[in-house]
C-alpha atoms as a PDB file:
ATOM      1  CA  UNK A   1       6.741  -8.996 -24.140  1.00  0.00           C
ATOM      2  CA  UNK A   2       9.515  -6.911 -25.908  1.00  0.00           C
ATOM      3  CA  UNK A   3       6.846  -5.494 -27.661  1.00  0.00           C
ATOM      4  CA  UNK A   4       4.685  -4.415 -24.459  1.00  0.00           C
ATOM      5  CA  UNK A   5       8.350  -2.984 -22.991  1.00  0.00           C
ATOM      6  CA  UNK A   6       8.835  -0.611 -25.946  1.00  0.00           C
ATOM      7  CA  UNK A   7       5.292   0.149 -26.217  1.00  0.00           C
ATOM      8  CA  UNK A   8       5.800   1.511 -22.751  1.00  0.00           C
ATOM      9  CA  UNK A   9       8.991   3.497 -22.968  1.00  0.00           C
ATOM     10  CA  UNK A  10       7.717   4.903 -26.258  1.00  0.00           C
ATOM     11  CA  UNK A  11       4.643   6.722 -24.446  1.00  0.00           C
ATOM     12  CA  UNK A  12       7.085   8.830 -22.731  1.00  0.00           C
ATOM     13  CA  UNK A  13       7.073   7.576 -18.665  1.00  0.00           C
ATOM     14  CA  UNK A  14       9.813   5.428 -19.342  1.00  0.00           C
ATOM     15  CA  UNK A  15      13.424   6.208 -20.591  1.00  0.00           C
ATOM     16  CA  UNK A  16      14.676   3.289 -20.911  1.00  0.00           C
ATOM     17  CA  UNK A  17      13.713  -0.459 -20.971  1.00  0.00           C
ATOM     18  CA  UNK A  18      15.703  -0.526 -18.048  1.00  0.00           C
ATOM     19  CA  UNK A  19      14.141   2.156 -16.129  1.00  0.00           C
ATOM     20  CA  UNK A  20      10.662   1.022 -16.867  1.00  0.00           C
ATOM     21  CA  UNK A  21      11.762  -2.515 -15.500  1.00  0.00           C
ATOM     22  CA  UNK A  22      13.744  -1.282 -12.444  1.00  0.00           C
ATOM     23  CA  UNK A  23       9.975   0.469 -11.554  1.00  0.00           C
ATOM     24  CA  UNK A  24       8.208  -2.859 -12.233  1.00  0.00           C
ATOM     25  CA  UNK A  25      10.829  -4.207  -9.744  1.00  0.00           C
ATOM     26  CA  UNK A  26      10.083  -1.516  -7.159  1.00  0.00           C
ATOM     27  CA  UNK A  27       6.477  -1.794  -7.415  1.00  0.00           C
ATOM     28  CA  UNK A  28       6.863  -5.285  -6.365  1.00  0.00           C
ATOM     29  CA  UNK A  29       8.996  -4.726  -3.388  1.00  0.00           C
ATOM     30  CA  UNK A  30       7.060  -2.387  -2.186  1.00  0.00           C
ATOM     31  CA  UNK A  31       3.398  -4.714  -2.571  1.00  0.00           C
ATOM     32  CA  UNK A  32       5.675  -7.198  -0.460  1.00  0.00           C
ATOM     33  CA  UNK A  33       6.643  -4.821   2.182  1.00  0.00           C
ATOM     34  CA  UNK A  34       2.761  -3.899   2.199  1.00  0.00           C
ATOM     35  CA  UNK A  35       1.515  -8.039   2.144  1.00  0.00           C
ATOM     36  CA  UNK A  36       4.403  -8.163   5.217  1.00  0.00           C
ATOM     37  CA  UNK A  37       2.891  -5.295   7.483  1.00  0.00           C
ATOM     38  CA  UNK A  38      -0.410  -6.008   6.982  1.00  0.00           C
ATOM     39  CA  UNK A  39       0.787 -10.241   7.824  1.00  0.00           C
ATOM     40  CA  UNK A  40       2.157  -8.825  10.713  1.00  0.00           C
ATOM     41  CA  UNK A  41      -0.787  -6.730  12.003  1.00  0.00           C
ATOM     42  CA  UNK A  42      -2.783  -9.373  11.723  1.00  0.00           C
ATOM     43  CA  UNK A  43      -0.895 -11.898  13.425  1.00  0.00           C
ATOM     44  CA  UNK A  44       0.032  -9.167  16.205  1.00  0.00           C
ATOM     45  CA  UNK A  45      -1.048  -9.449  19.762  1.00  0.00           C
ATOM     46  CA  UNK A  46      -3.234  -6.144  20.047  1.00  0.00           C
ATOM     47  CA  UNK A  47      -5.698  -6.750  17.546  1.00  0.00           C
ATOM     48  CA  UNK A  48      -9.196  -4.965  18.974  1.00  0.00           C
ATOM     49  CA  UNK A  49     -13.048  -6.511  18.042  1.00  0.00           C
ATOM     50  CA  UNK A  50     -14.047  -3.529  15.440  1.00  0.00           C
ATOM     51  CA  UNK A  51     -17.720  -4.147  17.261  1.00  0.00           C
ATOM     52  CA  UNK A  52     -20.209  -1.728  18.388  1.00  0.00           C
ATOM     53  CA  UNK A  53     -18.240  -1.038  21.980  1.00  0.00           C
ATOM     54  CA  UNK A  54     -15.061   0.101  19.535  1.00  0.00           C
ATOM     55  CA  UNK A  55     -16.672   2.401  17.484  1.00  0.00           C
ATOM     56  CA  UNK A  56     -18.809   3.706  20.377  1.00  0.00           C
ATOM     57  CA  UNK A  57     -15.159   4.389  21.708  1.00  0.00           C
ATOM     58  CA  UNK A  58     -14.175   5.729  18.722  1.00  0.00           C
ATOM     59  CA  UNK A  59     -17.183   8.226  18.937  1.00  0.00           C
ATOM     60  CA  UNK A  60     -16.771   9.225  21.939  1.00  0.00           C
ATOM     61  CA  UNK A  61     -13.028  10.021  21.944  1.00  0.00           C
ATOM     62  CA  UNK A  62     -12.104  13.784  21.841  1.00  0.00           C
ATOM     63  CA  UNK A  63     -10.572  14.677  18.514  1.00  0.00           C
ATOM     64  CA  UNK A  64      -8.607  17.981  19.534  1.00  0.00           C
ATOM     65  CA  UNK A  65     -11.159  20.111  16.828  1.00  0.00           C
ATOM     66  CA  UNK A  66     -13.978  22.336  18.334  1.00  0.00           C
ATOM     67  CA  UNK A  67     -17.369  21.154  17.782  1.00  0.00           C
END
């Protein structure tokens, strides 16, 4: 792994060790905070079918651009 680390600091995006595991550790807080709002959409009460009435809907709705 050491290896890999240097590897990766040596090709320039990295200064440091540190830094380059400081972004490994943001990366991953930010995947959770994505896993958590997309847990919490779906378990939310105002989930709409996606059928053929919603994207009629969808169709239908003015967007604010001239045709």
């Amino acid at each position: 792994m050491r290896a890999f680390v240097d590897s990766e600091v040596a090709s320039g995006d990295y200064g440091t060790a540190s830094a380059y595991v400081q972004q490994l550790i943001r990366r991953d807080i930010r995947r959770a905070e994505v896993r958590q709002m997309m847990l919490d959409g779906i378990n939310s009460a105002s989930a709409v079918p996606y059928d053929d009435a919603f994207r009629k809907r969808m169709k239908d709705r003015p967007t604010g651009h001239p045709a």
